[in-house]
Protein backbone atom coordinates (compact mmCIF):
# COMPACT_ATOMS: atom_id res chain seq x y z
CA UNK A 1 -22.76 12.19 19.17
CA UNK A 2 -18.86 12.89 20.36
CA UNK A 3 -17.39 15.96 20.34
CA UNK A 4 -14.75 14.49 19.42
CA UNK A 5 -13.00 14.49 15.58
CA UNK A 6 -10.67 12.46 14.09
CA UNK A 7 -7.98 14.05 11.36
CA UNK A 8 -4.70 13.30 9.34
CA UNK A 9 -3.07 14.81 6.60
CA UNK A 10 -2.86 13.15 2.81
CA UNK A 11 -0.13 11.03 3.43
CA UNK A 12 -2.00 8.55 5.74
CA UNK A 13 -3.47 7.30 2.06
CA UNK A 14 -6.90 6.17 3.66
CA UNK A 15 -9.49 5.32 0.61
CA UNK A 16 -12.29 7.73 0.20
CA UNK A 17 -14.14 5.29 1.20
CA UNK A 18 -12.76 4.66 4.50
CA UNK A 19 -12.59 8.81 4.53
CA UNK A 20 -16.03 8.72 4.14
CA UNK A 21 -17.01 5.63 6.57
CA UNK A 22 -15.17 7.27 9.90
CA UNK A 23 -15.71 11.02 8.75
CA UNK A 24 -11.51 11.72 8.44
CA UNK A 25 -10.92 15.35 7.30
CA UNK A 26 -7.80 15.02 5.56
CA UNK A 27 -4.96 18.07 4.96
CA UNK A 28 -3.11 17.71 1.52
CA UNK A 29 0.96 18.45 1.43
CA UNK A 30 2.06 19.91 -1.56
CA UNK A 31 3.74 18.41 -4.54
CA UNK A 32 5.86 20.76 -6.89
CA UNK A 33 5.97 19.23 -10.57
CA UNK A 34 7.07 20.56 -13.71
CA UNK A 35 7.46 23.77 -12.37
CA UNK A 36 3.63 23.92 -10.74
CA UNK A 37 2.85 23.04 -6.68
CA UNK A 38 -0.44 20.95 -6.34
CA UNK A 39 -2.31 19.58 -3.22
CA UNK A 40 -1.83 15.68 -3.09
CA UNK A 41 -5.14 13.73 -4.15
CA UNK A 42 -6.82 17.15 -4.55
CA UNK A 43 -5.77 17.94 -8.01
CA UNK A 44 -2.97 15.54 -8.41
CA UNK A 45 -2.84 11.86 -8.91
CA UNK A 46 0.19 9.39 -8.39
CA UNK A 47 -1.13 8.06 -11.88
CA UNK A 48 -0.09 11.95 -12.90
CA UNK A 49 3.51 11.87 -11.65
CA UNK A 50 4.05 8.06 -13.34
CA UNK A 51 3.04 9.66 -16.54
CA UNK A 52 5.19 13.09 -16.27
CA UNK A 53 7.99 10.97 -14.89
CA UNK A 54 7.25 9.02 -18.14
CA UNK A 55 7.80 11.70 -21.02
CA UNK A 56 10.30 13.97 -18.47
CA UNK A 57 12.47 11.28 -16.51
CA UNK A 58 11.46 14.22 -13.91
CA UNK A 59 10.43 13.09 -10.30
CA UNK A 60 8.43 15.53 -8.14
CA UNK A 61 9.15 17.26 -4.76
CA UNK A 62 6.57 16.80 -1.81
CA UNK A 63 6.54 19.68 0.52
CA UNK A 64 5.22 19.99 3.55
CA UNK A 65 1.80 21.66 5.36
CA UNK A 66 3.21 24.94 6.79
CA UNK A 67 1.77 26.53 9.85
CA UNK A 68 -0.49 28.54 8.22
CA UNK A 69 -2.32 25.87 6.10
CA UNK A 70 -2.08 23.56 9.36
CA UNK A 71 -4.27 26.44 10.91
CA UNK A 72 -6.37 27.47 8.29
CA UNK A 73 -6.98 23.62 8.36
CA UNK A 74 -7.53 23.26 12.68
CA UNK A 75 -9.73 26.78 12.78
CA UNK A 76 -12.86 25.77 10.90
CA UNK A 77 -13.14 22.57 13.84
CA UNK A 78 -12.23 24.72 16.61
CA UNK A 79 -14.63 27.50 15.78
CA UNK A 80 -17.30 24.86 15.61
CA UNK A 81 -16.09 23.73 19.37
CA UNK A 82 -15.23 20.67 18.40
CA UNK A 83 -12.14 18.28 19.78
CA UNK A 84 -9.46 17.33 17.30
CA UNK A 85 -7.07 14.41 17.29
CA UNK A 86 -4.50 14.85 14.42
CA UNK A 87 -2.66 12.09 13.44
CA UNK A 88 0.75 13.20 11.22
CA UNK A 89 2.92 11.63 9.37
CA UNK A 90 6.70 10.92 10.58
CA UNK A 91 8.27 13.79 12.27
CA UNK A 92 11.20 11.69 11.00
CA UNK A 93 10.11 12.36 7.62
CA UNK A 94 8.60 15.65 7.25
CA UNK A 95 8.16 19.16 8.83
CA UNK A 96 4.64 19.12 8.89
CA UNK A 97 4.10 17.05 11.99
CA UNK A 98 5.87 20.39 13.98
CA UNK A 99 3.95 22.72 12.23
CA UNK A 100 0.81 21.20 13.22
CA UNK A 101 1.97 21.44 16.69
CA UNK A 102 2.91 25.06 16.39
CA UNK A 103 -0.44 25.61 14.68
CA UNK A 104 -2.45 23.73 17.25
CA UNK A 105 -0.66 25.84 19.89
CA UNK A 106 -2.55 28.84 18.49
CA UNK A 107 -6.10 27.15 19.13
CA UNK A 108 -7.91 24.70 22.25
CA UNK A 109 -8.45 21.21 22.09
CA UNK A 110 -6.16 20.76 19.30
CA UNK A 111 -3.92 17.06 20.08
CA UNK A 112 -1.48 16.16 17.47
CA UNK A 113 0.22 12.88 17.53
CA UNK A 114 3.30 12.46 15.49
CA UNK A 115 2.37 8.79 14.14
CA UNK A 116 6.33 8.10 13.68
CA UNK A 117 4.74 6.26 10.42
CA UNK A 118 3.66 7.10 7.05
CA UNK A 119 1.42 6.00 4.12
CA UNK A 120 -1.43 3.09 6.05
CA UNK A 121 1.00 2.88 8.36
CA UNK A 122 -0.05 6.05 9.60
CA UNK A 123 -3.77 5.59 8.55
CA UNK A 124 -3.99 2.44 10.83
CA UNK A 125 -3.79 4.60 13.91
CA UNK A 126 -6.30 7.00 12.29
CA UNK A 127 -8.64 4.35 12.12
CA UNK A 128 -8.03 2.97 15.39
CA UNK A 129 -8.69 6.30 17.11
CA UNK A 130 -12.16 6.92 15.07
CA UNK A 131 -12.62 3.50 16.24
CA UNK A 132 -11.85 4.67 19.80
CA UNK A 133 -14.10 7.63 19.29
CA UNK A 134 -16.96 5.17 18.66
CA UNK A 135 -16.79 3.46 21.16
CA UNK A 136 -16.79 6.79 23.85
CA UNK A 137 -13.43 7.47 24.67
CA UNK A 138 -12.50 10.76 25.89
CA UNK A 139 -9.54 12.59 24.33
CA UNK A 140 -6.67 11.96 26.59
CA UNK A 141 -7.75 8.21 26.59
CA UNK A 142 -7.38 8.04 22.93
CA UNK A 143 -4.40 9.94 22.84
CA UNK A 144 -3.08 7.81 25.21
CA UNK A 145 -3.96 4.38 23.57
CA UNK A 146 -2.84 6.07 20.25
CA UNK A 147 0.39 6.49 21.83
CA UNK A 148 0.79 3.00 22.37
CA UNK A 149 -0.01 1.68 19.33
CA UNK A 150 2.41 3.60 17.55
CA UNK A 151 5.69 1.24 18.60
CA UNK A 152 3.34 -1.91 17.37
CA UNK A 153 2.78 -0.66 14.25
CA UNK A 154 4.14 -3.17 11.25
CA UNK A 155 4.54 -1.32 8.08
CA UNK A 156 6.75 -2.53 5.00
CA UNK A 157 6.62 -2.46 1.20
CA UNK A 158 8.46 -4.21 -1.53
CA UNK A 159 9.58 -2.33 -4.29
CA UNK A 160 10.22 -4.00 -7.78
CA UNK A 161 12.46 -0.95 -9.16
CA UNK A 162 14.82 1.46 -7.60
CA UNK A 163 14.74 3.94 -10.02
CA UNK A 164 12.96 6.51 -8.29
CA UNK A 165 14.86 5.96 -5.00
CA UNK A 166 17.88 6.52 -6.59
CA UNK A 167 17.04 9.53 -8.84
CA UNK A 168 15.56 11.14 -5.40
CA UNK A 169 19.04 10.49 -3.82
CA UNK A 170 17.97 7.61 -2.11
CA UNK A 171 19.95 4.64 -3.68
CA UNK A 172 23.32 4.92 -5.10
CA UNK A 173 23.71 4.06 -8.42
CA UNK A 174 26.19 1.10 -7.74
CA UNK A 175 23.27 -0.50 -5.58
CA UNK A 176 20.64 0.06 -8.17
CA UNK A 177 22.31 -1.58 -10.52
CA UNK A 178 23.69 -4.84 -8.12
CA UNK A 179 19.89 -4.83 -7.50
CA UNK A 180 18.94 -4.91 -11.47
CA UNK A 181 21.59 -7.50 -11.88
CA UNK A 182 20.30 -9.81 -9.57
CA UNK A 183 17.06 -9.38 -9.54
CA UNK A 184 16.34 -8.02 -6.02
CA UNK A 185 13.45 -6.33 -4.55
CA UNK A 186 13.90 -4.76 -1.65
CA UNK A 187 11.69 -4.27 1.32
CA UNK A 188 11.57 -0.54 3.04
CA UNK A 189 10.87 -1.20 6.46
CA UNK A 190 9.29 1.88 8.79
CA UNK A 191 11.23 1.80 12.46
CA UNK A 192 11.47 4.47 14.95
CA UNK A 193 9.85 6.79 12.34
CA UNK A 194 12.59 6.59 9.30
CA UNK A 195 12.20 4.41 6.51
CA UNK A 196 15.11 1.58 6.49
CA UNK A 197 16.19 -1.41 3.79
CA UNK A 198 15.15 -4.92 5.87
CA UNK A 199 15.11 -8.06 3.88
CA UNK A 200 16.03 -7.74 0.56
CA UNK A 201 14.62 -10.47 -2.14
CA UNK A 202 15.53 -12.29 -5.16
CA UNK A 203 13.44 -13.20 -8.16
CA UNK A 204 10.26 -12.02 -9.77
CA UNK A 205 8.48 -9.37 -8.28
CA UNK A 206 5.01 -11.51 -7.87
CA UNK A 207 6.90 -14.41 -6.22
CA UNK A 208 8.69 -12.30 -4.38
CA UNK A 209 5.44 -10.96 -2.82
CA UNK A 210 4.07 -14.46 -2.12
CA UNK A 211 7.20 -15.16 -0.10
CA UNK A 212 6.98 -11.27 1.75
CA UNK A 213 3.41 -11.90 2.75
CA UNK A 214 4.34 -15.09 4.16
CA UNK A 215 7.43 -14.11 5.94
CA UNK A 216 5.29 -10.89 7.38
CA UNK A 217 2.29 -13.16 8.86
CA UNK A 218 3.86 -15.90 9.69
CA UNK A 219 3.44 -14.62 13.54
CA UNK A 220 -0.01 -14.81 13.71
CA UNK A 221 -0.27 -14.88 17.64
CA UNK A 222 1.46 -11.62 17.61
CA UNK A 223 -1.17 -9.99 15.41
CA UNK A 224 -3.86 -8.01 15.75
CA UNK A 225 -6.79 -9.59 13.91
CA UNK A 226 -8.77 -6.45 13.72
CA UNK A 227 -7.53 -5.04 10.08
CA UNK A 228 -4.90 -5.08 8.12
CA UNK A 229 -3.93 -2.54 4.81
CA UNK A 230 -2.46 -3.88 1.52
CA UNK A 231 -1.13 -0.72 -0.56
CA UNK A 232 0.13 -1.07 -3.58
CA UNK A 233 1.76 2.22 -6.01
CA UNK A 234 -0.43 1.12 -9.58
CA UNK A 235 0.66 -2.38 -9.22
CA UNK A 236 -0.95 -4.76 -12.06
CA UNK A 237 -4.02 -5.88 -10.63
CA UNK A 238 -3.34 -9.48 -11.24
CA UNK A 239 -0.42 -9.03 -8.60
CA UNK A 240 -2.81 -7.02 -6.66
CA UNK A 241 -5.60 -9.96 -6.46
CA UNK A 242 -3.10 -12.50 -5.82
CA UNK A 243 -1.89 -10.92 -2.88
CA UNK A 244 -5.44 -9.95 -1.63
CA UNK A 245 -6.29 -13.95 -2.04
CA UNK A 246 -2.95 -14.57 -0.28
CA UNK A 247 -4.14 -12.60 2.94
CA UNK A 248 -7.65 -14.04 2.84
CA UNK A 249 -6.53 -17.11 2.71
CA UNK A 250 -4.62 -16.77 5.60
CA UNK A 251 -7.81 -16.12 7.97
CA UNK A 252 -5.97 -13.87 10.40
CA UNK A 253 -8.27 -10.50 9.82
CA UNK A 254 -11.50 -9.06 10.23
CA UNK A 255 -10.97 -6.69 7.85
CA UNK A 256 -8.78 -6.31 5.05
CA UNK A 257 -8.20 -2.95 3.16
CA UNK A 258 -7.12 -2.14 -0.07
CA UNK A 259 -5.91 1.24 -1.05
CA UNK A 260 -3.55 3.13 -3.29
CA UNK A 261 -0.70 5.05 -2.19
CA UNK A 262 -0.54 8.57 -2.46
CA UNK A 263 1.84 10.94 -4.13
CA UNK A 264 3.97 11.39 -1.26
CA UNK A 265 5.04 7.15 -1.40
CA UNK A 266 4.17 7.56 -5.14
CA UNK A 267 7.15 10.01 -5.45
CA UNK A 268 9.83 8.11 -3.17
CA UNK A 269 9.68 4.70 -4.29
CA UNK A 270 8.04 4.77 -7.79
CA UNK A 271 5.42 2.56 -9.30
CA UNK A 272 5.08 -1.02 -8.19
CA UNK A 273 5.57 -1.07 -4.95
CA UNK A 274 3.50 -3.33 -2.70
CA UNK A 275 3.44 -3.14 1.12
CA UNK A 276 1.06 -5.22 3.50
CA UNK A 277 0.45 -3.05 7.12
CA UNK A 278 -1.03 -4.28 10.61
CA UNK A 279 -0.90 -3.76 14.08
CA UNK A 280 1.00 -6.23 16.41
CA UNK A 281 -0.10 -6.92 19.66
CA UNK A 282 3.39 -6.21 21.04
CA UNK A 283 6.00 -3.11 20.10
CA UNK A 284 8.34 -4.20 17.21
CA UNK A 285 12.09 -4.50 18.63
């Protein structure tokens, strides 16, 4: 049995399941609402912040892990002897990926790898390197091949509302309503570790999807058949299926996940928001 142990922190949005099937330890960040700081998926839901955002108009803050809960979360595994590879979310997008490093710095055999990613984006190099682990890899080697995996990573959702973008500051209030006007959707791409507007679409939100999914894989050489995520923020599950048939259909994949995202994508772009996530075989220009 390897040494070796695989973590993230919440915002990789793995499934318990998937938690579970590769033994992932998993680090909450915080998220401060209506005046009270939880630990995300620990005793807060994004179902929670939809409803308090409901009767409040209110959107939360996410904080991030500060050194001391990065340690308190490293020590336990260290103590034990054991080899950790923590995979964080953007250093683009959050403090915590530095204070894991400063934390780590404290202990042995403590490798943190800023993913440069968030939500499955992030989780598909978590799963890749308990994959790795598997299959015998020492830690360098996986850190290593983790490395280069990051700058292949495709990760993208469509959003059907920009409400909370723009009430977090994200979206000006001229754009969100040009958007409502005209129906668009627009797709948040994740490059170089910052989230970015690509494509933006026109029409209703589930045809939109049919034409995003299509548009995404239509480069099937270029993809890595091993597993792709579709994450969805409480989408209807009708839209959900359709999309789920969409990929299938499509025979590219081995696997295909399906997971919710967390409170930390459940606070910046809002409810309804669909993304499909993969690995290319070659780094996205």
């Amino acid at each position: 049995m390897s040494n070796i142990i695989i973590t993230s922190d919440s915002t990789s949005d793995l499934s318990l399941e998937l938690r579970d099937r590769y033994n992932i330890p998993t680090m909450p960040l915080g998220v401060t609402l209506g005046g009270e700081t939880f630990k995300d998926g620990v005793d807060i839901t994004p179902d929670d912040i939809y409803l308090h955002h409901s009767k409040t108009g209110e959107l939360p803050k996410t904080t991030a892990a500060n050194i001391d809960e990065c340690l308190n979360f490293f020590k336990p595994f260290a103590d034990e002897g054991k080899t950790v590879i923590h995979i964080s979310l953007s250093s683009s997008l959050s403090s915590t990926f530095n204070n894991a490093r400063l934390a780590a710095m404290e202990l042995e055999n403590i490798y943190v790898i800023d993913a440069q990613n968030l939500s499955t984006g992030s989780g598909l190099l978590v799963v890749a390197a308990a994959e790795m682990v598997k299959e015998g890899l020492n830690a360098e080697e996986i850190v290593e091949k983790i490395n280069d995996l990051i700058p292949k990573v495709d990760a993208s959702f469509v959003i059907d509302n920009l409400e909370y973008l723009h009430k977090g500051g994200r979206c000006s209030a001229l754009a969100m309503l040009g958007a409502n006007v005209l129906k668009l959707k627009p797709c948040i791409e994740v490059k170089n570790g910052a989230m970015g507007v690509g494509k933006k679409y026109r029409g209703r939100y589930g045809d939109v999807l049919k034409t995003y999914v299509n548009e995404r894989l239509a480069d099937a050489d270029n993809i890595d058949p091993a597993r792709v995520f579709i994450t969805h923020a409480g989408c209807d599950n009708e839209i959900v299926n359709a999309v789920v048939e969409q990929v299938k259909e499509k025979g590219i994949f081995k696997e295909i996940f399906l997971t919710r995202a967390g409170c930390t994508i459940s606070s910046h772009c809002g409810k309804d928001t669909l993304g499909i996530l993969f690995i290319r075989k070659n780094p996205i220009t």
